[in-house]
Protein backbone atom coordinates (compact mmCIF):
# COMPACT_ATOMS: atom_id res chain seq x y z
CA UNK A 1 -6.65 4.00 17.03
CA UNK A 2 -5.48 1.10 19.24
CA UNK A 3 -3.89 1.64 22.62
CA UNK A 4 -0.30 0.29 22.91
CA UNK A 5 0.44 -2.61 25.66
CA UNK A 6 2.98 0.09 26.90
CA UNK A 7 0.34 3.02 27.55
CA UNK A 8 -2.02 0.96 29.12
CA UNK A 9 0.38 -0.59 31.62
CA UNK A 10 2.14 2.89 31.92
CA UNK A 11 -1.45 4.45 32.96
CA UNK A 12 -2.12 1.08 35.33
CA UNK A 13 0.93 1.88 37.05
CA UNK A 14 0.09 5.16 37.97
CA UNK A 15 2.94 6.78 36.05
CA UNK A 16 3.18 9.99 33.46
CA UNK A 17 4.90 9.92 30.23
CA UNK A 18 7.51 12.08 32.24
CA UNK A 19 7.73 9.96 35.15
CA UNK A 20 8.87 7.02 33.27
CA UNK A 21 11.17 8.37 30.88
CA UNK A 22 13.40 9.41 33.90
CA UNK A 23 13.04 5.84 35.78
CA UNK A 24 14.66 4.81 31.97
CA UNK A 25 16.90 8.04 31.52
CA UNK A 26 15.19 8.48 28.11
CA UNK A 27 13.25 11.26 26.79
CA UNK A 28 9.40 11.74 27.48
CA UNK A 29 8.83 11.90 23.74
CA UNK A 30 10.96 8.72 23.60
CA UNK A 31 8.35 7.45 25.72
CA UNK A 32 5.35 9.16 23.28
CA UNK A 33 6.91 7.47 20.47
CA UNK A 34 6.98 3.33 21.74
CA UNK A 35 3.64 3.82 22.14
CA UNK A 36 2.18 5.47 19.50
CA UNK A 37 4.50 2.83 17.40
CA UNK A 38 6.72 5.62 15.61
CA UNK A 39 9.77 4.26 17.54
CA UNK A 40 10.67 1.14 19.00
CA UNK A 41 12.72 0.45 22.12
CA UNK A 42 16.39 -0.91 21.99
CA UNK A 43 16.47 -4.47 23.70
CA UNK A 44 18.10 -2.65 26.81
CA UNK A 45 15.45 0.16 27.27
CA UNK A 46 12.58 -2.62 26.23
CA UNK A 47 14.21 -4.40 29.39
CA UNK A 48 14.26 -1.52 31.43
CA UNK A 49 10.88 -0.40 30.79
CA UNK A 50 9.83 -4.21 31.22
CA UNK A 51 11.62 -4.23 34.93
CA UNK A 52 10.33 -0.73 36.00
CA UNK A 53 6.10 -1.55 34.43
CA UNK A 54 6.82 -5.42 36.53
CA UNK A 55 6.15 -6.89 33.26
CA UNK A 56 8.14 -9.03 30.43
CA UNK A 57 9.41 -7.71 27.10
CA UNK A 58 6.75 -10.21 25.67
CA UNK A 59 3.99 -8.55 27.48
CA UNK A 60 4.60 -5.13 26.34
CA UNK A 61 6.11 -5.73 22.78
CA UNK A 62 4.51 -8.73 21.67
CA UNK A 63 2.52 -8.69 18.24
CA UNK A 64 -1.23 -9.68 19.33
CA UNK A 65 -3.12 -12.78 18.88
CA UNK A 66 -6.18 -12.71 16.75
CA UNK A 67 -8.93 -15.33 16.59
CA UNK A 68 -10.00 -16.00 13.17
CA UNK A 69 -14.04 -15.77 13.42
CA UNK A 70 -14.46 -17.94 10.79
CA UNK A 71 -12.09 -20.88 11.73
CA UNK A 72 -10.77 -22.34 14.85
CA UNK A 73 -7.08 -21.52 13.12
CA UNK A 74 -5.26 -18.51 15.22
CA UNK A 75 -3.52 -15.67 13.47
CA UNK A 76 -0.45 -14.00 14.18
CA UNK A 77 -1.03 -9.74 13.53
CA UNK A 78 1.61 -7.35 14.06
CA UNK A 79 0.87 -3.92 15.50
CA UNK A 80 1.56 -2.14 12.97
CA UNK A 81 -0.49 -4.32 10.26
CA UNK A 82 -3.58 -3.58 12.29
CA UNK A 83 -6.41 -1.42 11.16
C-alpha cells in the first residue's frame, strides 16, 4: 500500500492524526480518510492543511510522476490508478 504525501509530511512534522485535525477544525477520521484516499479535501481545508504542514496544495495533492523504464517519455499516474 503506498503512503500518502499527506501522512508522510504529517509524521515529518511531528504531528498525530488528532493534532492536526484540530489545527484544521476537522475530524481526526477526516484526517484518516485524505490519506488513505477514501476522501479528498475541499480546496479550503487542502489550503489549510497546506499552510499548517508549510507545504503547497501541489505538494501534498499532486498525482505523481512516473518514469517510463522503457522510454525517456514521462507519465502522468494518479493516486488512485496506482497498484
Amino acid at each position: 500500500m503506498k503512503v500518502s504525501k499527506l501522512r508522510i509530511l504529517r509524521k515529518k512534522k511531528g504531528f498525530t492524526q488528532e493534532q492536526l485535525a484540530d489545527l484544521i477544525q476537522v475530524s481526526p477520521s477526516l484526517i484518516s480518510k485524505f490519506e488513505t484516499g477514501v476522501a479528498t479535501p475541499s480546496l479550503e481545508v487542502a489550503f489549510k492543511l497546506a499552510k499548517v504542514l508549510g507545504a503547497t496544495v501541489e505538494d501534498l495533492f499532486s498525482p505523481e510522476i512516473i518514469q517510463d523504464k522503457m522510454s525517456s517519455e514521462t507519465k502522468y499516474t494518479s493516486p488512485s490508478r496506482q497498484g
